[in-house]
PDB file of N, CA and C in Angstrom:
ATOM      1  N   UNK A   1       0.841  -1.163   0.000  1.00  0.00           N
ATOM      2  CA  UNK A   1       0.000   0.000   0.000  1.00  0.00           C
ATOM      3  C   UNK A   1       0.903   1.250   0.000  1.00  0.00           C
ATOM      4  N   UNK A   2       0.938   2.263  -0.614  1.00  0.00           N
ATOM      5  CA  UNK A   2       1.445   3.314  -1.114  1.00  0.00           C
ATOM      6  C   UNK A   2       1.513   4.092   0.513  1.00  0.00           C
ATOM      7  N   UNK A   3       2.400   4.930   0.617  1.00  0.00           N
ATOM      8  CA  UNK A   3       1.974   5.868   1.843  1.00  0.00           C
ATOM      9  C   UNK A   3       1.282   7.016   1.947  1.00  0.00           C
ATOM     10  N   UNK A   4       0.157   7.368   2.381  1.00  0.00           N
ATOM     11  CA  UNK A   4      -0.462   8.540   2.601  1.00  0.00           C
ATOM     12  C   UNK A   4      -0.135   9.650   2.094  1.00  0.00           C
ATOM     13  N   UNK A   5      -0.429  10.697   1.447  1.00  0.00           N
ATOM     14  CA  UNK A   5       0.182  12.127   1.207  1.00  0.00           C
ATOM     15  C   UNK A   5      -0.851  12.939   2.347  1.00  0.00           C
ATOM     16  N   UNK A   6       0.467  13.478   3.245  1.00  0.00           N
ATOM     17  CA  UNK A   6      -0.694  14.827   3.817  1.00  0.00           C
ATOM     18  C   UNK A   6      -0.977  15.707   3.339  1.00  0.00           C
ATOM     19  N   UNK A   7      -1.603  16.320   4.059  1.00  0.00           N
ATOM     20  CA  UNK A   7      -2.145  17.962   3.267  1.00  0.00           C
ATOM     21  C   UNK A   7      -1.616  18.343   4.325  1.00  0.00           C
ATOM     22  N   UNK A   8      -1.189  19.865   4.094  1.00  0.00           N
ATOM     23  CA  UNK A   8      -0.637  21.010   5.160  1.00  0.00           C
ATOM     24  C   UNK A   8      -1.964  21.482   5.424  1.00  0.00           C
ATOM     25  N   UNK A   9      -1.633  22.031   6.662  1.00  0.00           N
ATOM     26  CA  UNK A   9      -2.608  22.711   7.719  1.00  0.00           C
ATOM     27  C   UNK A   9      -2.623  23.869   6.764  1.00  0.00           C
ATOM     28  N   UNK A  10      -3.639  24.350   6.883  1.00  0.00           N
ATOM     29  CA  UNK A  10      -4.226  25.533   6.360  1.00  0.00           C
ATOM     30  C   UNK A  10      -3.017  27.128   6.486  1.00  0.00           C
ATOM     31  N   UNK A  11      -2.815  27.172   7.371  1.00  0.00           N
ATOM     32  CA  UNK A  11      -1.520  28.177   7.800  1.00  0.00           C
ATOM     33  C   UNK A  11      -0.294  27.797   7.275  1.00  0.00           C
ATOM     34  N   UNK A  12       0.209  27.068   6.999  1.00  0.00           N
ATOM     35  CA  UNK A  12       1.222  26.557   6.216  1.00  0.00           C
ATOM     36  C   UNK A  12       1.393  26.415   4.549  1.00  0.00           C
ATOM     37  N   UNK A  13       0.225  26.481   4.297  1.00  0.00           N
ATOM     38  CA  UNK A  13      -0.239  26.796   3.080  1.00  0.00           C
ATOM     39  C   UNK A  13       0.656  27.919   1.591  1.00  0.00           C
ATOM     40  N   UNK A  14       1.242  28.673   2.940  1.00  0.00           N
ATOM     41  CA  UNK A  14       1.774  29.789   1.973  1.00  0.00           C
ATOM     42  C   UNK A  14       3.101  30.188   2.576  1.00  0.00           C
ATOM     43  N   UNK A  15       3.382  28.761   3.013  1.00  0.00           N
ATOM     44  CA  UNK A  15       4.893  28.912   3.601  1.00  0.00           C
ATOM     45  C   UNK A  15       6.087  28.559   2.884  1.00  0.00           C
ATOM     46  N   UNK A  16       6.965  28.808   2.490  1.00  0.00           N
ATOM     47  CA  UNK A  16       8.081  28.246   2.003  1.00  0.00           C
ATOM     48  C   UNK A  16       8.546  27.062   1.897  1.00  0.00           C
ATOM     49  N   UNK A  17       9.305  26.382   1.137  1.00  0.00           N
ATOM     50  CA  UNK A  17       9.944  25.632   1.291  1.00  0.00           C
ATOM     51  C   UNK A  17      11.148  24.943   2.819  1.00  0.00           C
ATOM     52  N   UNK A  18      11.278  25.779   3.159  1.00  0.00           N
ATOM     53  CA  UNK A  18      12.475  25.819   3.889  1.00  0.00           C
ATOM     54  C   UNK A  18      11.924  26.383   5.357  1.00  0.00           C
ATOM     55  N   UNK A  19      10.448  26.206   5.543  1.00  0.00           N
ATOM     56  CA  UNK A  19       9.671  26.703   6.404  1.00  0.00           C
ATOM     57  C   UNK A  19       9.394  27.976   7.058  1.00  0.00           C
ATOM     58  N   UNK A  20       9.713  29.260   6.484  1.00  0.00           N
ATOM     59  CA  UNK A  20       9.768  30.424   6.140  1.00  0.00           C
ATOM     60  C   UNK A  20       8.860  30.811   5.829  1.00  0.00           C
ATOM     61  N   UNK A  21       7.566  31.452   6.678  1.00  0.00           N
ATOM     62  CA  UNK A  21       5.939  32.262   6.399  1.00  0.00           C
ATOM     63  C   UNK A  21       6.522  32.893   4.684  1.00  0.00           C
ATOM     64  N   UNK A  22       5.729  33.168   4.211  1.00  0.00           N
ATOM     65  CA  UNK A  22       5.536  33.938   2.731  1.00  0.00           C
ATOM     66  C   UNK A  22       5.720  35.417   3.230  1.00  0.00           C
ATOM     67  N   UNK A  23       6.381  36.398   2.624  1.00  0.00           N
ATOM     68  CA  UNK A  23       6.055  37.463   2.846  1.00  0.00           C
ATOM     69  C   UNK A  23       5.136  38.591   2.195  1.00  0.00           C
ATOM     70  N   UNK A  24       3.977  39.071   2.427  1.00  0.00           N
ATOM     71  CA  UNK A  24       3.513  40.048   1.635  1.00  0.00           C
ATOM     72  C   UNK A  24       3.451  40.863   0.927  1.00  0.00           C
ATOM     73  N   UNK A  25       4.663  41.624   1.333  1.00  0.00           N
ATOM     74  CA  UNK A  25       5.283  42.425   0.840  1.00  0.00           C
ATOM     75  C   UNK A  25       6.381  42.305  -0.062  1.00  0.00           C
ATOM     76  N   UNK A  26       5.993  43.130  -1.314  1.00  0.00           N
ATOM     77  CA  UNK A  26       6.939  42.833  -2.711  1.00  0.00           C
ATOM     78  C   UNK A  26       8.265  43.722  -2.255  1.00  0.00           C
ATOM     79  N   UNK A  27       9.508  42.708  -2.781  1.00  0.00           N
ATOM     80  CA  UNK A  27      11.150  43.210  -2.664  1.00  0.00           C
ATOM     81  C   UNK A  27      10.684  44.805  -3.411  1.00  0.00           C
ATOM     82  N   UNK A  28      11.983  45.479  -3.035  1.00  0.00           N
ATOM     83  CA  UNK A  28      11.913  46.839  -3.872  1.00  0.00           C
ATOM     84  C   UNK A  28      12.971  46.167  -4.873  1.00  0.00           C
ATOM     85  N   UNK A  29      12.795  47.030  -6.308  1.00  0.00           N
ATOM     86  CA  UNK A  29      13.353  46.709  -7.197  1.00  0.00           C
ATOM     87  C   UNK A  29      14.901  46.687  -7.270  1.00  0.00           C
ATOM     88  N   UNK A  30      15.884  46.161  -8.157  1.00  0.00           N
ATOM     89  CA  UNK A  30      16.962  46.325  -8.074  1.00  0.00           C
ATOM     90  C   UNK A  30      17.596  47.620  -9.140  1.00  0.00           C
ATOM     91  N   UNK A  31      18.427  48.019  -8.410  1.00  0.00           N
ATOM     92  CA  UNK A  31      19.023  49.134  -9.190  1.00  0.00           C
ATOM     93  C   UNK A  31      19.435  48.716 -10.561  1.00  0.00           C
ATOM     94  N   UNK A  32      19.586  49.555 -11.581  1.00  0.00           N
ATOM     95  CA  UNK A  32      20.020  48.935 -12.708  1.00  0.00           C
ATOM     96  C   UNK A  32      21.599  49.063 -12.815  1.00  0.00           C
ATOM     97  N   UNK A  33      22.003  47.654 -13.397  1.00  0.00           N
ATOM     98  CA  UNK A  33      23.329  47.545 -13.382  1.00  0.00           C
ATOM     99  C   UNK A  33      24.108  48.693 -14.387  1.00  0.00           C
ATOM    100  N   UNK A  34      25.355  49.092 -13.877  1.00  0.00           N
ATOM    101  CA  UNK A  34      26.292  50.203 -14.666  1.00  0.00           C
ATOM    102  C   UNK A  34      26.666  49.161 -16.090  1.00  0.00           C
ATOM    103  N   UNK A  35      26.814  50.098 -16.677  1.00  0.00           N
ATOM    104  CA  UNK A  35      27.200  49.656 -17.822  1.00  0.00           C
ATOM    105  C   UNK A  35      28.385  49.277 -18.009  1.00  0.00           C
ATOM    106  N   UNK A  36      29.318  48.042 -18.286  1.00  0.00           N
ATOM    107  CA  UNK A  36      30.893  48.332 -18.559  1.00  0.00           C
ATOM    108  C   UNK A  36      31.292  48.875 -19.794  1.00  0.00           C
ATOM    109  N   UNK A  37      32.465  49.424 -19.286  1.00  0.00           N
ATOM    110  CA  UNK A  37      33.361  49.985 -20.310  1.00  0.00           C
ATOM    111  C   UNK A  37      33.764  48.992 -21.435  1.00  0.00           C
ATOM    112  N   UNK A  38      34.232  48.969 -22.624  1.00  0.00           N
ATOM    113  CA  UNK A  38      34.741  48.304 -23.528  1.00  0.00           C
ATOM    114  C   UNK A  38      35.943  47.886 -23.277  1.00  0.00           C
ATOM    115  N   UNK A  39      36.447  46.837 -23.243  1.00  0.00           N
ATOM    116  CA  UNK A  39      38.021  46.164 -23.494  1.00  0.00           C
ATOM    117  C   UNK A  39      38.563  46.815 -24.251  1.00  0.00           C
ATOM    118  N   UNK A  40      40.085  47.516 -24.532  1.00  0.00           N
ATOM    119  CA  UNK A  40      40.495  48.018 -25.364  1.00  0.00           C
ATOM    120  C   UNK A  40      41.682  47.147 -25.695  1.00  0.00           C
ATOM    121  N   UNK A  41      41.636  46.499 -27.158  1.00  0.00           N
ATOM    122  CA  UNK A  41      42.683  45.698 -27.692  1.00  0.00           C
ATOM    123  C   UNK A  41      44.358  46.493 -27.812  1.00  0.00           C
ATOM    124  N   UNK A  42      44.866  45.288 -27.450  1.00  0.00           N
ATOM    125  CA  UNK A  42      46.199  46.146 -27.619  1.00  0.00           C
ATOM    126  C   UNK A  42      46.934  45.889 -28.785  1.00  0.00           C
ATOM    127  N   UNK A  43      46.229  44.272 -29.998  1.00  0.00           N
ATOM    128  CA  UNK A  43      46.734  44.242 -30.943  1.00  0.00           C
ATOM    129  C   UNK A  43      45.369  43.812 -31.797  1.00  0.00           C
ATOM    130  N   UNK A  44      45.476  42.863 -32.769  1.00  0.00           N
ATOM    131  CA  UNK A  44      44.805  42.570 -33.894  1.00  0.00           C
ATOM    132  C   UNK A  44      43.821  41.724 -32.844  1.00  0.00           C
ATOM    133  N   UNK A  45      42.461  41.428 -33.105  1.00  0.00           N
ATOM    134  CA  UNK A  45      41.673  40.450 -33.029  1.00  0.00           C
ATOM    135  C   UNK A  45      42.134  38.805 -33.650  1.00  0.00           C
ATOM    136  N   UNK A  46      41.450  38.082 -33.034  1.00  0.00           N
ATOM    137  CA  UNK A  46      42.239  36.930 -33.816  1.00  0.00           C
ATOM    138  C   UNK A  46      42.194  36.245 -34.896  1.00  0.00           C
ATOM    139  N   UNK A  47      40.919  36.818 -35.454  1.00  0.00           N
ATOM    140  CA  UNK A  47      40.574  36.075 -36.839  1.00  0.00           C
ATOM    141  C   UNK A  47      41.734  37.671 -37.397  1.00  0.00           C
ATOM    142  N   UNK A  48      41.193  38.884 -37.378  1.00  0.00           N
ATOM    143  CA  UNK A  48      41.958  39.411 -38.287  1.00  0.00           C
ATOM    144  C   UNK A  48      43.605  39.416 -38.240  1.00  0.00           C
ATOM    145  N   UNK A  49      44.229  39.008 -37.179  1.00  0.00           N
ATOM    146  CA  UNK A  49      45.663  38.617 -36.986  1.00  0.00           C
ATOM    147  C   UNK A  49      45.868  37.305 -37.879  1.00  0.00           C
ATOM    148  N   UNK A  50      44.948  36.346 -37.957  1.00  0.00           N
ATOM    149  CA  UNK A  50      44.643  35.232 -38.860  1.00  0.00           C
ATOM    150  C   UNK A  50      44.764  35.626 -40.163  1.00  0.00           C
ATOM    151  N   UNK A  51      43.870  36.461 -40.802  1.00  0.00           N
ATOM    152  CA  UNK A  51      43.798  37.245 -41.866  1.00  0.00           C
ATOM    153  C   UNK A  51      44.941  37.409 -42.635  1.00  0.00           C
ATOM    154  N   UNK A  52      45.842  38.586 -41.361  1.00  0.00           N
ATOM    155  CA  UNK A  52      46.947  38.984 -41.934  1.00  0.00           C
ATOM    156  C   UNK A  52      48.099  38.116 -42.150  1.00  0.00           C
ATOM    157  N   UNK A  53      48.689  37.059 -41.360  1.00  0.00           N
ATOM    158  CA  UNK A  53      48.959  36.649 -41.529  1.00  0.00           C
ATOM    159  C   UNK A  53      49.479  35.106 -43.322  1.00  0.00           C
ATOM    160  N   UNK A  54      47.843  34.838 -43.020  1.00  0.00           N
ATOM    161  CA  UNK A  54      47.559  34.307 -44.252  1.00  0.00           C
ATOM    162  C   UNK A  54      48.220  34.679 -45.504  1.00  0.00           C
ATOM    163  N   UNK A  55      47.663  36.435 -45.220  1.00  0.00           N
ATOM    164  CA  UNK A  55      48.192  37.503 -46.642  1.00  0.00           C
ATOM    165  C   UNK A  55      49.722  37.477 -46.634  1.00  0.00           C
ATOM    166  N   UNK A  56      50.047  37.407 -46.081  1.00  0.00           N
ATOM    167  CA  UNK A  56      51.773  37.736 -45.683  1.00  0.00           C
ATOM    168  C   UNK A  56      52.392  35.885 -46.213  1.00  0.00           C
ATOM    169  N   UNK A  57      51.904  35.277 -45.864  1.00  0.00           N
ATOM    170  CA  UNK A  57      52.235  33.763 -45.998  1.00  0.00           C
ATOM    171  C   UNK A  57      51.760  33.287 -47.476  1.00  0.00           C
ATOM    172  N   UNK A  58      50.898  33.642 -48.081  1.00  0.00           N
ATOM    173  CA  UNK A  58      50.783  33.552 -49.343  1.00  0.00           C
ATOM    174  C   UNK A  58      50.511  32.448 -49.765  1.00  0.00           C
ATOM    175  N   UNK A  59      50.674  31.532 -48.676  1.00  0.00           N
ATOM    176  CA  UNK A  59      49.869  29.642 -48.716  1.00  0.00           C
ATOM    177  C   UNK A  59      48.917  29.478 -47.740  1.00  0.00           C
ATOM    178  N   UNK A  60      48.225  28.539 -48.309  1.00  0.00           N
ATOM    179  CA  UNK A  60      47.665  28.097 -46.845  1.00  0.00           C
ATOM    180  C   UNK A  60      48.116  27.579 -45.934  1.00  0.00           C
ATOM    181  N   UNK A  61      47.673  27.520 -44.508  1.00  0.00           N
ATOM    182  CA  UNK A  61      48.683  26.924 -43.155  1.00  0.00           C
ATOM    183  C   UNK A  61      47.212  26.276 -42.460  1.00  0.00           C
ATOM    184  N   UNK A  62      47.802  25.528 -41.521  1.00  0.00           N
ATOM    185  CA  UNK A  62      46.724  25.181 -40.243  1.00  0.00           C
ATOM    186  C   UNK A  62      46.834  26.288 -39.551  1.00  0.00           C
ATOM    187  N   UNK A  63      45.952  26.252 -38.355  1.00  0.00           N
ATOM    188  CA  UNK A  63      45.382  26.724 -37.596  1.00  0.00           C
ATOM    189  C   UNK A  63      47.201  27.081 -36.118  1.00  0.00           C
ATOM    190  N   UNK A  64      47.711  25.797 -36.130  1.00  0.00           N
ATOM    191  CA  UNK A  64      48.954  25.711 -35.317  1.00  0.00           C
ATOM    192  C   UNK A  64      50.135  26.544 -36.002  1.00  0.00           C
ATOM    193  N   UNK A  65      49.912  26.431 -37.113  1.00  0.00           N
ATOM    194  CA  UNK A  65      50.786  27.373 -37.942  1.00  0.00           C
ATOM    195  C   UNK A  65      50.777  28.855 -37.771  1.00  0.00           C
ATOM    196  N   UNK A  66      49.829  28.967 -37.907  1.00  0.00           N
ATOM    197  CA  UNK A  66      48.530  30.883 -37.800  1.00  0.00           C
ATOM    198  C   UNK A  66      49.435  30.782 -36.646  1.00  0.00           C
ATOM    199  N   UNK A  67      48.769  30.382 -35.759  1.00  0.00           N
ATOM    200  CA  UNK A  67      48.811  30.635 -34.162  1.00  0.00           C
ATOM    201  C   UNK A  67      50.403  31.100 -33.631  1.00  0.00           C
ATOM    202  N   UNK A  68      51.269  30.025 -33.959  1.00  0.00           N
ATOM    203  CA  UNK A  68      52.212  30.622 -33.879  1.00  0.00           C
ATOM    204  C   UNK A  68      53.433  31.343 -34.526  1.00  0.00           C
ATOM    205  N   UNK A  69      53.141  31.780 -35.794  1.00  0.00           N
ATOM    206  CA  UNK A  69      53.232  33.206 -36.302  1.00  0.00           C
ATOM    207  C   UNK A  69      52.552  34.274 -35.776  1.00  0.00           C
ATOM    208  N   UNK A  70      51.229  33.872 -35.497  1.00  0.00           N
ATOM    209  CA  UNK A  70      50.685  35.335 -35.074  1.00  0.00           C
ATOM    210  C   UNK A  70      51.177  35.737 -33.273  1.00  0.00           C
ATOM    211  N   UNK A  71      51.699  34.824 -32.683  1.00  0.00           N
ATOM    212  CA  UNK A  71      52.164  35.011 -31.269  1.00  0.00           C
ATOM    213  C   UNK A  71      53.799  35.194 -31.347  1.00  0.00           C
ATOM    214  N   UNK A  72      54.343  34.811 -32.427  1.00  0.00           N
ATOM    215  CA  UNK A  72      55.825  35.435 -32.815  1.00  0.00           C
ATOM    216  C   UNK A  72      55.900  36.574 -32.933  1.00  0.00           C
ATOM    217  N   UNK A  73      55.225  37.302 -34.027  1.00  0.00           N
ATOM    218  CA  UNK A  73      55.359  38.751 -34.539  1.00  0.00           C
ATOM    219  C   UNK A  73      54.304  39.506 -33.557  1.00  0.00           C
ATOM    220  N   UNK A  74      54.002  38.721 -32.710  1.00  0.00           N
ATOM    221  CA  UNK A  74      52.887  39.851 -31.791  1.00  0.00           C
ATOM    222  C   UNK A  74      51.839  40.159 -32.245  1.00  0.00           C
ATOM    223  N   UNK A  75      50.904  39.658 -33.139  1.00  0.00           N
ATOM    224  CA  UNK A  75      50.188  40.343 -33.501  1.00  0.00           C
ATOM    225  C   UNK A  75      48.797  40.205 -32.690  1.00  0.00           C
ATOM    226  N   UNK A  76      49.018  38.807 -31.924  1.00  0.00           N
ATOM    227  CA  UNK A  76      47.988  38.232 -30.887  1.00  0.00           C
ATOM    228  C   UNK A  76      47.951  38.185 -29.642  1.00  0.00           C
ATOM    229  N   UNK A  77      47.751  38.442 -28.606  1.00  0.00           N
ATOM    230  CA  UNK A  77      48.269  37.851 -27.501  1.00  0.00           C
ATOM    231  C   UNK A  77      46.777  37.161 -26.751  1.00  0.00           C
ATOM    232  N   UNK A  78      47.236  35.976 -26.281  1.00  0.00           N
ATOM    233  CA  UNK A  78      45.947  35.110 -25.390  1.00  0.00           C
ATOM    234  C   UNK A  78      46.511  33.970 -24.495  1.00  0.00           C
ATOM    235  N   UNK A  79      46.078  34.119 -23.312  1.00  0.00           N
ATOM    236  CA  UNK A  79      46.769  33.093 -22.101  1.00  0.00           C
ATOM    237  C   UNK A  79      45.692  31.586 -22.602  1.00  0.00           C
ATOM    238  N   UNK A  80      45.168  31.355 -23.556  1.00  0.00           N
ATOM    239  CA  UNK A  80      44.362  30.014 -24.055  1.00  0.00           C
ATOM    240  C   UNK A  80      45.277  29.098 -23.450  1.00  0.00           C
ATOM    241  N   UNK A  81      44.257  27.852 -23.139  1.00  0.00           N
ATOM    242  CA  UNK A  81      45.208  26.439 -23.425  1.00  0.00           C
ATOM    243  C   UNK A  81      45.175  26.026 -24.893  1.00  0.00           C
ATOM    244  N   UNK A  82      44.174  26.139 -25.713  1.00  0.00           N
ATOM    245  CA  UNK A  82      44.063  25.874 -27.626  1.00  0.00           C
ATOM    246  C   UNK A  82      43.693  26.891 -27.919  1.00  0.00           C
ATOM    247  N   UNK A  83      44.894  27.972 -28.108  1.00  0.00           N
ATOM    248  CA  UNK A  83      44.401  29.053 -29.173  1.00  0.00           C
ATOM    249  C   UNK A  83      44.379  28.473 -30.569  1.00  0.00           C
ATOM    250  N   UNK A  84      44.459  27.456 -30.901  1.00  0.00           N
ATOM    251  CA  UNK A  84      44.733  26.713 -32.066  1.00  0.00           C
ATOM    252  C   UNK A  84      43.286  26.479 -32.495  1.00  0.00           C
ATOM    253  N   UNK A  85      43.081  25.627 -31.701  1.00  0.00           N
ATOM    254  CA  UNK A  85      41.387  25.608 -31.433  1.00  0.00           C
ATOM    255  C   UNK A  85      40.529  26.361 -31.658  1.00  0.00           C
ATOM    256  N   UNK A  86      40.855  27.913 -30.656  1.00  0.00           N
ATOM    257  CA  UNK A  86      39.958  28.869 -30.505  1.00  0.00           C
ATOM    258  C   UNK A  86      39.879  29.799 -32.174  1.00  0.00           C
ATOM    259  N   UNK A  87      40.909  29.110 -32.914  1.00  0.00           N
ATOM    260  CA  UNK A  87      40.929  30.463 -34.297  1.00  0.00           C
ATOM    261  C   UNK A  87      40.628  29.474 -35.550  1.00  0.00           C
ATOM    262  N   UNK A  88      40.493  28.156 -35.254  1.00  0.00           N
ATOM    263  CA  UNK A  88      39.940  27.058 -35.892  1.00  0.00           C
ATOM    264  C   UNK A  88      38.351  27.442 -35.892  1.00  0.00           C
ATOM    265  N   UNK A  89      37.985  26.995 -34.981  1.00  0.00           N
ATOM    266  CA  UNK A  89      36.438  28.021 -35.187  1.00  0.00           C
ATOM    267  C   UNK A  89      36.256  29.044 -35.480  1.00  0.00           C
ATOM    268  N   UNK A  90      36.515  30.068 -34.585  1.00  0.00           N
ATOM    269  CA  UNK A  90      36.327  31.186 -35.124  1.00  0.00           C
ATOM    270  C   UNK A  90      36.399  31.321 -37.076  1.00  0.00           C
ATOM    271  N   UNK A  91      37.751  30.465 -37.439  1.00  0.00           N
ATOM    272  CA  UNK A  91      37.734  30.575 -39.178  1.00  0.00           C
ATOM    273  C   UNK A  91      36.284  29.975 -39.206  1.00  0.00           C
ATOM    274  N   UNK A  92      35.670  28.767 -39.114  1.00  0.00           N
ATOM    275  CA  UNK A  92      34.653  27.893 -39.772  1.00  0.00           C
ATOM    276  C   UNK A  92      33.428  29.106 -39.667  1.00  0.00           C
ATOM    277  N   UNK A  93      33.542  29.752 -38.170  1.00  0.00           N
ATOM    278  CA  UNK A  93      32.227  30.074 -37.908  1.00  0.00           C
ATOM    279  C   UNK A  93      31.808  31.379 -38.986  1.00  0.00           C
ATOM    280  N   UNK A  94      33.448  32.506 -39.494  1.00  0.00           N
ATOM    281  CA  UNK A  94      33.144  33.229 -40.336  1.00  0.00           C
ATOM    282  C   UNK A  94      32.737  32.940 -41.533  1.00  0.00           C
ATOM    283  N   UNK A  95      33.316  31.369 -42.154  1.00  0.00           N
ATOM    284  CA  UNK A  95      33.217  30.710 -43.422  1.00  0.00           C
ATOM    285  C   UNK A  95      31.813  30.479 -43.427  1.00  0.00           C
ATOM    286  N   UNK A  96      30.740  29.795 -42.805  1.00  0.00           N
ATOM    287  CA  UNK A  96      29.325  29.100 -42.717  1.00  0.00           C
ATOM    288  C   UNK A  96      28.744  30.606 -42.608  1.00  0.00           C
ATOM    289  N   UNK A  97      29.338  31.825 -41.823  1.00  0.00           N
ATOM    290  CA  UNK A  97      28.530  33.118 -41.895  1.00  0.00           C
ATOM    291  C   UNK A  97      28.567  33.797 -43.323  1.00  0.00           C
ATOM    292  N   UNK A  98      29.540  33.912 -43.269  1.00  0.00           N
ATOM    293  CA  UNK A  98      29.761  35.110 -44.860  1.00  0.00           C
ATOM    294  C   UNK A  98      30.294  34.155 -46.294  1.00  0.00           C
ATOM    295  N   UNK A  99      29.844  32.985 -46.340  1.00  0.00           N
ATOM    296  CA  UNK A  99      30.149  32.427 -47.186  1.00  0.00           C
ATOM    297  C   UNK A  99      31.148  33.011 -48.211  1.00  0.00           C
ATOM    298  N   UNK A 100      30.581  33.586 -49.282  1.00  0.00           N
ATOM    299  CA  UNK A 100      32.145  33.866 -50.437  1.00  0.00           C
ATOM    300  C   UNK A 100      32.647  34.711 -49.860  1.00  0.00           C
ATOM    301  N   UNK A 101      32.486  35.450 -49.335  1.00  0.00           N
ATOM    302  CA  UNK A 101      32.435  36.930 -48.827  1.00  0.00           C
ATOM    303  C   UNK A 101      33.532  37.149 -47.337  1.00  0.00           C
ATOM    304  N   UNK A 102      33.628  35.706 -46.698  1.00  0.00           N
ATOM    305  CA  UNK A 102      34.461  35.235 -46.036  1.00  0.00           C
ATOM    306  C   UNK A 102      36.146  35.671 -46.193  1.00  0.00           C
ATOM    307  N   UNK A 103      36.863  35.680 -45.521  1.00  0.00           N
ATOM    308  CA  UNK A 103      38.236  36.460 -45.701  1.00  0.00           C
ATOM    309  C   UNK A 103      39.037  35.184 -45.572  1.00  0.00           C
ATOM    310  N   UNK A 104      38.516  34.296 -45.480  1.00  0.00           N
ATOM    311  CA  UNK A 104      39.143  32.660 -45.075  1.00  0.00           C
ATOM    312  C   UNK A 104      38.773  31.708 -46.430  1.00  0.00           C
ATOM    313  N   UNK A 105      39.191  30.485 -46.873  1.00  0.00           N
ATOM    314  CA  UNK A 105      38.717  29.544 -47.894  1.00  0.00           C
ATOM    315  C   UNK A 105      39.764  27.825 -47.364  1.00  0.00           C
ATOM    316  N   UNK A 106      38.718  27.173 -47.130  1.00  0.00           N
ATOM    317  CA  UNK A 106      39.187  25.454 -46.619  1.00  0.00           C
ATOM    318  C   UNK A 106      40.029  25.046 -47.927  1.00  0.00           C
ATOM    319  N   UNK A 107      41.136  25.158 -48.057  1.00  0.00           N
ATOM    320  CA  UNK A 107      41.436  24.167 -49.208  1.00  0.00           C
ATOM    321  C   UNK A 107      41.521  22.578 -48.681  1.00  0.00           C
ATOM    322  N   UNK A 108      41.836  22.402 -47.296  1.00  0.00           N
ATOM    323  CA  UNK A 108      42.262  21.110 -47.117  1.00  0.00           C
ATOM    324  C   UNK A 108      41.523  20.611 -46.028  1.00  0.00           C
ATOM    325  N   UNK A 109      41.992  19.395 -45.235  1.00  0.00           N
ATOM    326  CA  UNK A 109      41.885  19.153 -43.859  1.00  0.00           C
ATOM    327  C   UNK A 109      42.268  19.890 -43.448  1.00  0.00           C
ATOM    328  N   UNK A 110      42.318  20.789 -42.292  1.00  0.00           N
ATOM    329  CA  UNK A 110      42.773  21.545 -41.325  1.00  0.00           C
ATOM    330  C   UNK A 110      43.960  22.683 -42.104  1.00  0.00           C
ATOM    331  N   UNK A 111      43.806  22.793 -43.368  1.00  0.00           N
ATOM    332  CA  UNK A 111      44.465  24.214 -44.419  1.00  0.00           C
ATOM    333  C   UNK A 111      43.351  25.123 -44.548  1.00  0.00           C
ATOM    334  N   UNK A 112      44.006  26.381 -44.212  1.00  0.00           N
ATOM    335  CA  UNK A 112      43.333  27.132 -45.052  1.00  0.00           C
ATOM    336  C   UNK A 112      43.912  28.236 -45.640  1.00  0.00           C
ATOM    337  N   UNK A 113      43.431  29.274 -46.314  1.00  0.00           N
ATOM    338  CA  UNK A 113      44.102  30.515 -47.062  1.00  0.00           C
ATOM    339  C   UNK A 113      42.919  31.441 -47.157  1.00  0.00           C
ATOM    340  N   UNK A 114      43.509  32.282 -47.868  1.00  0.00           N
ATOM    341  CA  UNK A 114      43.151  33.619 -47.365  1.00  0.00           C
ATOM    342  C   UNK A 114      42.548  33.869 -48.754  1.00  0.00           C
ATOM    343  N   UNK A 115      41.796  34.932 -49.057  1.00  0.00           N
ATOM    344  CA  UNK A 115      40.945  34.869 -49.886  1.00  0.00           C
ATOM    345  C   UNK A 115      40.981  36.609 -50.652  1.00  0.00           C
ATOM    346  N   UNK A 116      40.251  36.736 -51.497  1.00  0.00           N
ATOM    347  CA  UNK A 116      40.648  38.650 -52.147  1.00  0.00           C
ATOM    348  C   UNK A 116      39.867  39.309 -50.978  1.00  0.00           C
ATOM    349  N   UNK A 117      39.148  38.943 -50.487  1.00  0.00           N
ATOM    350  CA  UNK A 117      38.568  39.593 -49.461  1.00  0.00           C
ATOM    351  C   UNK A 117      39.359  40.156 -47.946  1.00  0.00           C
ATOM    352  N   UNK A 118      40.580  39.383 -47.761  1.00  0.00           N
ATOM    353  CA  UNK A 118      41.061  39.310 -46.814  1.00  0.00           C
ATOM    354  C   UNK A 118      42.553  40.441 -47.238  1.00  0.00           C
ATOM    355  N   UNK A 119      42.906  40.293 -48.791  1.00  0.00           N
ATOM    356  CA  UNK A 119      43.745  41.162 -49.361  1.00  0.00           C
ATOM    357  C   UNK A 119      43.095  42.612 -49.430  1.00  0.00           C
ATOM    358  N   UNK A 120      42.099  42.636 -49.198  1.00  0.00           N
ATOM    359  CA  UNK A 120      41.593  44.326 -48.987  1.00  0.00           C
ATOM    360  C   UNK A 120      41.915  45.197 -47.704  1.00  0.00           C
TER     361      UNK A 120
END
C-alpha cells in the first residue's frame, strides 16, 4: 500500500519551502546595473591577426601554424590552453557566416588561405 500524502494545515499553506511564512510584501526593485566599459585591444583580433597573416604567408597553413606566427610577430596575444582551437572556429564560424564573402577559404583538412577579401 502506497503511503499517505498529507495535506498542510491551512496556515502553512503559503509557507516556504524551507519553512519560512511567505512574505507580503513585494522586494523593492533592483538598481540597474552600470554599464561596462569596452576592453580596449592592444593588438589585432584573432581572426583578423589570422587574416593577416595568411596575406603575408601567401599559402595556406593550419590553424597551429597561424597561431604561432601570429604570437611570434605579436600580432595576438591570449593566455588560451588551444588558441589553435579557438581560431579554428572562429575561421569555420566566419566561413558558414559570410560564405564567399568570407576572408578565409578550406582548401584542405585543417588548411586554409586567405581569400581577395582578406587582401583588402
Amino acid at each position: 500500500m502506497p503511503p499517505c500524502r498529507r495535506r498542510r494545515p491551512p496556515a502553512a499553506q503559503g509557507a516556504k519551502p524551507d519553512g519560512k511564512a511567505a512574505k507580503d510584501v513585494k522586494a523593492a526593485p533592483k538598481a540597474p546595473k552600470a554599464k561596462r566599459e569596452a576592453k580596449k585591444r592592444d593588438g589585432l583580433s584573432g581572426l583578423d591577426a589570422a587574416a593577416k597573416v595568411l596575406v603575408l604567408a601567401g599559402r595556406p597553413m593550419n590553424t597551429k601554424e597561424m597561431v604561432e606566427k601570429m604570437l611570434a610577430d605579436g600580432l595576438w596575444k591570449t593566455g588560451g590552453k588551444t588558441p589553435a582551437a579557438t581560431i579554428y572556429a572562429a575561421i569555420l564560424r566566419e566561413v558558414r557566416a559570410k560564405g564567399k564573402d568570407a576572408r578565409f577559404r578550406k582548401t584542405d583538412r585543417g588548411q586554409f588561405e586567405a581569400t581577395p577579401a582578406a587582401r583588402q
